[in-house]
N, C-alpha and C. Protein backbone atom coordinates (compact mmCIF):
# COMPACT_ATOMS: atom_id res chain seq x y z
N UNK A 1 -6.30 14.07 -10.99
CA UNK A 1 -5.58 13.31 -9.99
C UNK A 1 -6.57 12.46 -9.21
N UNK A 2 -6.31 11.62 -9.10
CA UNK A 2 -7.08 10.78 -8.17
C UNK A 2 -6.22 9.66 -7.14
N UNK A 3 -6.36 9.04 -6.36
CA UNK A 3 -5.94 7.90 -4.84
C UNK A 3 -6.43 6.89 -5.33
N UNK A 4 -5.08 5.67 -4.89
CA UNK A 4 -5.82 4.65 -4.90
C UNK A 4 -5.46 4.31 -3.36
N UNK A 5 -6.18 2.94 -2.54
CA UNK A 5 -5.72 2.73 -1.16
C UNK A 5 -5.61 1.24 -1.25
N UNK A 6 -4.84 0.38 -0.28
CA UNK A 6 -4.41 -0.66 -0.24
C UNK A 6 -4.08 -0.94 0.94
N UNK A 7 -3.61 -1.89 1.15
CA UNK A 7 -3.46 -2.44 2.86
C UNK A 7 -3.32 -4.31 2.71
N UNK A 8 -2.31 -4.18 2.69
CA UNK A 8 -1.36 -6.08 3.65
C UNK A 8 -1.33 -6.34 4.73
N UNK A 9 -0.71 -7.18 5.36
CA UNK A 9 -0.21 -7.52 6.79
C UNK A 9 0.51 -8.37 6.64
N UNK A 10 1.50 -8.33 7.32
CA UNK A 10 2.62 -9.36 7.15
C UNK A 10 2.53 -10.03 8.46
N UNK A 11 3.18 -11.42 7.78
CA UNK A 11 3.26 -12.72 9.11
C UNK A 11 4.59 -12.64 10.32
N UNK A 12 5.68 -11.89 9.62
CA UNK A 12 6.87 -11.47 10.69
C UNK A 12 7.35 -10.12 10.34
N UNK A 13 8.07 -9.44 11.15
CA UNK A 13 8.21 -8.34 11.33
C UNK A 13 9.95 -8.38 10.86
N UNK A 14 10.22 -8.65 9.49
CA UNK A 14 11.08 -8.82 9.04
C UNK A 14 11.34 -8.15 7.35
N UNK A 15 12.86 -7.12 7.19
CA UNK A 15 12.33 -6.39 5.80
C UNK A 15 12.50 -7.69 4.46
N UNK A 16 12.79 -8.44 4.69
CA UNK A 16 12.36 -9.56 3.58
C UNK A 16 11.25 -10.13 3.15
N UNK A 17 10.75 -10.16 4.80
CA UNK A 17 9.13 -10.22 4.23
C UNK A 17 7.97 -9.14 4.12
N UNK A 18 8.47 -8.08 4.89
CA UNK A 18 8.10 -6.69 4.04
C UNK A 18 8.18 -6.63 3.01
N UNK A 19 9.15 -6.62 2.61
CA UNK A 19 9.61 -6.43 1.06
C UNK A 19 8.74 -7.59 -0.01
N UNK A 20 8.64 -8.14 0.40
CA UNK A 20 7.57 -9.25 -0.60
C UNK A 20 6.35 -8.71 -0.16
N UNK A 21 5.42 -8.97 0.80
CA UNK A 21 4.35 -8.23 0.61
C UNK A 21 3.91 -6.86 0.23
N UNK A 22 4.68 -5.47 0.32
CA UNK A 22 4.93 -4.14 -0.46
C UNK A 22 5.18 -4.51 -1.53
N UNK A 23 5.55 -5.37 -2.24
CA UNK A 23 5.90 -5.75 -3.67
C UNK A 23 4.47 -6.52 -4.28
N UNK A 24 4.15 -7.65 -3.69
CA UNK A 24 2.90 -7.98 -4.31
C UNK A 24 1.50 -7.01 -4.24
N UNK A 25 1.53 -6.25 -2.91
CA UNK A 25 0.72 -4.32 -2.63
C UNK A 25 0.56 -4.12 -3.77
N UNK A 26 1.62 -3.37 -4.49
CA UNK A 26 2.12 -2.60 -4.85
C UNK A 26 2.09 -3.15 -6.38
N UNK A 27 2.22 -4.10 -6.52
CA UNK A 27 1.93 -5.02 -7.95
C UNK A 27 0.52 -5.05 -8.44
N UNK A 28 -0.23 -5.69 -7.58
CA UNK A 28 -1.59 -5.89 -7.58
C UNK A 28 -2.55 -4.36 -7.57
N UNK A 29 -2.22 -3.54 -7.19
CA UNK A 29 -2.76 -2.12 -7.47
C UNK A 29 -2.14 -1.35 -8.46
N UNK A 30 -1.06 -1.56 -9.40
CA UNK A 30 -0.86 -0.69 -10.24
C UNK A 30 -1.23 -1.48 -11.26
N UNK A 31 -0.93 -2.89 -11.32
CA UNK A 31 -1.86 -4.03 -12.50
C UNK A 31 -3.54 -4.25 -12.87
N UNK A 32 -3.70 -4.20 -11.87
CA UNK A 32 -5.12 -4.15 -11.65
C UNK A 32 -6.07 -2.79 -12.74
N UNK A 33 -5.31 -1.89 -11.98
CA UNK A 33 -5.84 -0.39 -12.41
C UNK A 33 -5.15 0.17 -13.54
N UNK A 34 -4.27 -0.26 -14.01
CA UNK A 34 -3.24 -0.09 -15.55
C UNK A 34 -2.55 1.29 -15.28
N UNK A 35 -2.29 1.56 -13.66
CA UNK A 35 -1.62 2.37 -13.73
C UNK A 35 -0.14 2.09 -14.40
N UNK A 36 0.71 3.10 -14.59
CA UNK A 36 2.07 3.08 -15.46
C UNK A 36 2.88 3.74 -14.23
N UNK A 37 3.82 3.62 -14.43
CA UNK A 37 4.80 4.51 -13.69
C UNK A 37 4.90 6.03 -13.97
N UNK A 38 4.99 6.26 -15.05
CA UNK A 38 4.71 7.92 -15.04
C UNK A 38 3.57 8.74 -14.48
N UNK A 39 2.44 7.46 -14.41
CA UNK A 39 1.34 8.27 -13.62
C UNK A 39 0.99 8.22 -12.28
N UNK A 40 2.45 8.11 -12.00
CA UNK A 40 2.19 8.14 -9.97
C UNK A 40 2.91 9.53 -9.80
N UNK A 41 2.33 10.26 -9.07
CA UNK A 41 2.85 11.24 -8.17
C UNK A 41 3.19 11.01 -6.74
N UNK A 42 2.94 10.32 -5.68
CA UNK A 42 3.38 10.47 -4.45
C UNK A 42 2.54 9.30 -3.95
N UNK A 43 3.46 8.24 -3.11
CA UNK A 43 2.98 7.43 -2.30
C UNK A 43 3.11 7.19 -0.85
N UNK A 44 2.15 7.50 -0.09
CA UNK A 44 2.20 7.75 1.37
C UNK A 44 1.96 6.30 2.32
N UNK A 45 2.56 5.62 2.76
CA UNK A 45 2.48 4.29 3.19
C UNK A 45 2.54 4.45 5.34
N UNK A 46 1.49 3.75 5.62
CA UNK A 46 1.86 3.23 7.30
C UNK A 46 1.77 2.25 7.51
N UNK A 47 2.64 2.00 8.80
CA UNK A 47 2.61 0.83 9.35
C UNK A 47 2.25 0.81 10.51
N UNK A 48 1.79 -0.96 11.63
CA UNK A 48 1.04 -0.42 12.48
C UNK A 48 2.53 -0.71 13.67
N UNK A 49 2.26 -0.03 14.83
CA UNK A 49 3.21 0.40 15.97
C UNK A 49 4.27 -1.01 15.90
N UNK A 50 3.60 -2.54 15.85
CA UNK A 50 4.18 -3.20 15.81
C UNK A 50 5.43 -4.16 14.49
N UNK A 51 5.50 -3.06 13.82
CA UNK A 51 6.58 -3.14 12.51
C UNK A 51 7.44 -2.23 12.70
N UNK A 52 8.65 -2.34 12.88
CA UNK A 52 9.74 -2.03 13.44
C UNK A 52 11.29 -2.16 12.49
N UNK A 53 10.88 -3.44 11.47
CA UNK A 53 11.98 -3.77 11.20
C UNK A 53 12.50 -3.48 9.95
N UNK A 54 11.79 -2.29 9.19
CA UNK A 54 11.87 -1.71 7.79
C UNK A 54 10.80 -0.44 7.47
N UNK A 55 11.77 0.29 6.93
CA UNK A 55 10.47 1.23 6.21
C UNK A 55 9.51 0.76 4.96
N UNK A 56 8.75 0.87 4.94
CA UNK A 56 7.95 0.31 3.24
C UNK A 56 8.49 1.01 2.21
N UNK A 57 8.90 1.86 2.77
CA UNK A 57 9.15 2.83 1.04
C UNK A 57 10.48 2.31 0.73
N UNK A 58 11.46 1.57 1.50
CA UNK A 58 12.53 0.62 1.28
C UNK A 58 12.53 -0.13 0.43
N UNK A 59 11.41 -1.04 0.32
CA UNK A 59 10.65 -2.15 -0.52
C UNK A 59 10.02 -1.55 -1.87
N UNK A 60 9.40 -0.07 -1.74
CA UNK A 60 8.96 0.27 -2.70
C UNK A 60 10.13 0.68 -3.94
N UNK A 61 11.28 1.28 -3.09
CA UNK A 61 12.53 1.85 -3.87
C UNK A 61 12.95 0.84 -4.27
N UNK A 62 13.15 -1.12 -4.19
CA UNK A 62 13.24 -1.91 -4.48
C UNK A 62 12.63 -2.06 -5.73
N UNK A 63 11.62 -2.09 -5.57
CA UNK A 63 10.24 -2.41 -6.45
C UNK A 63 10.37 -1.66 -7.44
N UNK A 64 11.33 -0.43 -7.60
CA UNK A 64 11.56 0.53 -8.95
C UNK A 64 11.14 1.89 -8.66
N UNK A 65 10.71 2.26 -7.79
CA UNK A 65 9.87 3.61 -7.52
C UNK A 65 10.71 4.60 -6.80
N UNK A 66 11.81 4.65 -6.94
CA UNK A 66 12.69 5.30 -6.56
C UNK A 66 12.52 6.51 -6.42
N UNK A 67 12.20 6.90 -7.88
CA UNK A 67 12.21 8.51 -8.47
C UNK A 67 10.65 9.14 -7.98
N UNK A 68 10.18 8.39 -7.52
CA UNK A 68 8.83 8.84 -6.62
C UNK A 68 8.30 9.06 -5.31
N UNK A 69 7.82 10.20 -5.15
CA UNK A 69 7.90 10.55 -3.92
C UNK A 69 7.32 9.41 -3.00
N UNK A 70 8.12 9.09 -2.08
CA UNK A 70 7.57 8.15 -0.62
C UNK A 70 7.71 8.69 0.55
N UNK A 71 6.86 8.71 1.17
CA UNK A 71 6.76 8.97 2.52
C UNK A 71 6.03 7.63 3.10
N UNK A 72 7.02 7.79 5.17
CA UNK A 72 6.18 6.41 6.10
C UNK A 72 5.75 7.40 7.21
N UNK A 73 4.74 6.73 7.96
CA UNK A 73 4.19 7.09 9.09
C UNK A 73 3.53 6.39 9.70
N UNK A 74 3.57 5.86 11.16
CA UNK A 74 3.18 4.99 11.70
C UNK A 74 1.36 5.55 11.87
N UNK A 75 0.78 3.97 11.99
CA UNK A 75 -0.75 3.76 11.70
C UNK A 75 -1.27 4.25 13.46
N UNK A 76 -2.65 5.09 13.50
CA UNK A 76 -2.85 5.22 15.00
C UNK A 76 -3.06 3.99 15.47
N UNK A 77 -2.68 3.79 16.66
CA UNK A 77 -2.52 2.33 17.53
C UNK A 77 -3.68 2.64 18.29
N UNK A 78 -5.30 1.78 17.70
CA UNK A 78 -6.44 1.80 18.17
C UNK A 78 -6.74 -0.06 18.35
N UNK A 79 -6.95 -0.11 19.58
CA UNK A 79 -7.78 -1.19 20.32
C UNK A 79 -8.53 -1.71 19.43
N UNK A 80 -8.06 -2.92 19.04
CA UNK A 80 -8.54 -3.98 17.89
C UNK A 80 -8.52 -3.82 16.43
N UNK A 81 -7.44 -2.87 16.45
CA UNK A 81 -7.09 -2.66 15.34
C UNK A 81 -6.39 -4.04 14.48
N UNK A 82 -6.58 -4.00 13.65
CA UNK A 82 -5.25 -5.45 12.71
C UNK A 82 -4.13 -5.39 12.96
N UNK A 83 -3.09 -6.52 13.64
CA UNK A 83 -1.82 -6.46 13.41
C UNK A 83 -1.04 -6.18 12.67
N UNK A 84 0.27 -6.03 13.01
CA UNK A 84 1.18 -6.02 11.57
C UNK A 84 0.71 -5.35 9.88
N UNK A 85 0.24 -4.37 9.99
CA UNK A 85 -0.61 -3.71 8.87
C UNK A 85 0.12 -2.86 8.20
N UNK A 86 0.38 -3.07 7.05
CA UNK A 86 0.83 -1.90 5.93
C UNK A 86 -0.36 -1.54 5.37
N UNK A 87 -0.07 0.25 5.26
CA UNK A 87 -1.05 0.56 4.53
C UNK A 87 -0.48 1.09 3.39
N UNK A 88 -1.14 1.43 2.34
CA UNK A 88 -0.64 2.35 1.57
C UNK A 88 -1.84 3.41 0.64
N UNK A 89 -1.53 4.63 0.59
CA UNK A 89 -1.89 5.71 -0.58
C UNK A 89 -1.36 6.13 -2.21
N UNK A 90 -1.39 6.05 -2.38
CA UNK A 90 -1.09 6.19 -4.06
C UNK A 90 -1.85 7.34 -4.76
N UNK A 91 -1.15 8.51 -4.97
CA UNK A 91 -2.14 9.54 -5.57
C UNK A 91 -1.44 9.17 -7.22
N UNK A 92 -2.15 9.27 -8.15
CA UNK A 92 -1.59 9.46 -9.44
C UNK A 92 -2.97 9.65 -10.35
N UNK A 93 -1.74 10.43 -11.52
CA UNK A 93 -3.12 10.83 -12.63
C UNK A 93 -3.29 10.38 -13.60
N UNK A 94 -4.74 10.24 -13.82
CA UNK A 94 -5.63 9.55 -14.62
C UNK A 94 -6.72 10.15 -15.07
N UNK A 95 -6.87 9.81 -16.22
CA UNK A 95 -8.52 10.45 -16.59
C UNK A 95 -10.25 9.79 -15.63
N UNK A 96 -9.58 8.33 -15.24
CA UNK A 96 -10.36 7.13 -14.90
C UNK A 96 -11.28 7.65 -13.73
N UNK A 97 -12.70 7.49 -13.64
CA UNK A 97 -13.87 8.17 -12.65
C UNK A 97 -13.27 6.84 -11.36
N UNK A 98 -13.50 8.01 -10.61
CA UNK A 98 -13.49 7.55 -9.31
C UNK A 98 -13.94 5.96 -8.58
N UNK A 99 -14.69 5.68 -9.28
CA UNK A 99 -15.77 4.24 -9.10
C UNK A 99 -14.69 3.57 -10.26
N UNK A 100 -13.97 4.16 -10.92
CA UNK A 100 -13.57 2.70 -11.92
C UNK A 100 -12.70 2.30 -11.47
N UNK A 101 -11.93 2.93 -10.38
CA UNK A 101 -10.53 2.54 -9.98
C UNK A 101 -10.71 1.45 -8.59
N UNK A 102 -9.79 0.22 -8.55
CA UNK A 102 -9.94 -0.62 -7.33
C UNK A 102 -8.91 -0.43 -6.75
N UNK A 103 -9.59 -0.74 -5.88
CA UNK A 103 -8.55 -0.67 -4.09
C UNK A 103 -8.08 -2.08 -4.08
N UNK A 104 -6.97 -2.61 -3.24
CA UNK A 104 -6.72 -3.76 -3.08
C UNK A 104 -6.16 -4.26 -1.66
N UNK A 105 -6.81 -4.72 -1.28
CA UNK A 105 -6.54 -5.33 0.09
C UNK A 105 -6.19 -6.66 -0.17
N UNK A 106 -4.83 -7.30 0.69
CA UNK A 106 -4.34 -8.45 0.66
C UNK A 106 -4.34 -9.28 2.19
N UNK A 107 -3.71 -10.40 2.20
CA UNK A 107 -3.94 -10.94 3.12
C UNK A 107 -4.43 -10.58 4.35
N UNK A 108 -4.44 -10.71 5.79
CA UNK A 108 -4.92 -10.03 6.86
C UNK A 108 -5.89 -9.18 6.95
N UNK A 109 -5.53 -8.16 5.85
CA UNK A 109 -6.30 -6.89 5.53
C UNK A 109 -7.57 -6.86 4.48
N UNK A 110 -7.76 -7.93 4.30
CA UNK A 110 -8.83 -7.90 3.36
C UNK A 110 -10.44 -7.91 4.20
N UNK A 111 -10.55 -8.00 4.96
CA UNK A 111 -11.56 -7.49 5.59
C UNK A 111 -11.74 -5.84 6.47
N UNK A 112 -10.16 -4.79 5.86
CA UNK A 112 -10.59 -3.78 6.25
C UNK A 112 -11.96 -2.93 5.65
N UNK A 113 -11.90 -3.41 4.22
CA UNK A 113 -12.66 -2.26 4.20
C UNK A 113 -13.69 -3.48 2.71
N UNK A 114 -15.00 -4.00 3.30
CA UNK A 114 -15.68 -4.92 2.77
C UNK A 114 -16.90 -4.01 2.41
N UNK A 115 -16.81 -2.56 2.24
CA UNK A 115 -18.06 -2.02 1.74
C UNK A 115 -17.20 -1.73 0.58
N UNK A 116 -16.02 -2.02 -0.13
CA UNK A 116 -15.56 -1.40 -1.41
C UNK A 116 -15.64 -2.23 -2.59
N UNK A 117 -16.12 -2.52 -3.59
CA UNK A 117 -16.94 -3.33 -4.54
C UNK A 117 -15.15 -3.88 -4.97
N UNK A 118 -15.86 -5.13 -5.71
CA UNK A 118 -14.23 -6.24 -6.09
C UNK A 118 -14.18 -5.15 -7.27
């Protein structure tokens, strides 16, 4: 078993445009890494205090992932933190070493985490 991690931000606090950015998330990390759908076990997603207007796992059950476990939980609300931030977790199994798998950060969020190799 192994995690993958990811993180968007959206421009309005609206589930349409939730729903498109959790969809391109969510695209771009299972494409990337050749995950399949049978090899997800559980996806744990937050958002930050100021997203209000949808759950992500809404967008994800959209997206086809229905039959997979989702859970939301709001992101801790720390002083200079990024706006409007989806995060997401993805545990699923793979044979693939730890270093082969990429993370994907999208718009806003792509400068969370700049020590993680492309």
């Amino acid at each position: 078993m192994r995690a993958l991690r990811g993180a968007t931000t959206i421009d309005v606090d609206t589930p349409e445009h939730m729903e498109e950015r959790i969809t391109a998330l969510l695209s771009a990390l299972l494409d990337r890494n050749d995950v399949h759908h049978e090899d997800l076990i559980s996806i744990i997603f937050t958002a930050t205090s100021d997203i209000d207007s949808a759950f992500p796992a809404a967008a994800a059950r959209k997206f086809g992932l229905g039959d997979v476990p989702l859970l939301c939980a709001q992101e801790l609300d720390i002083d200079g933190g990024t706006p409007l931030c989806l995060r997401v977790l993805v545990h699923l199994t793979t044979e693939r070493r730890r270093d082969e798998l990429h993370h994907i950060y999208l718009e806003g969020a792509q400068g969370l985490r700049d020590d993680l190799p492309e």
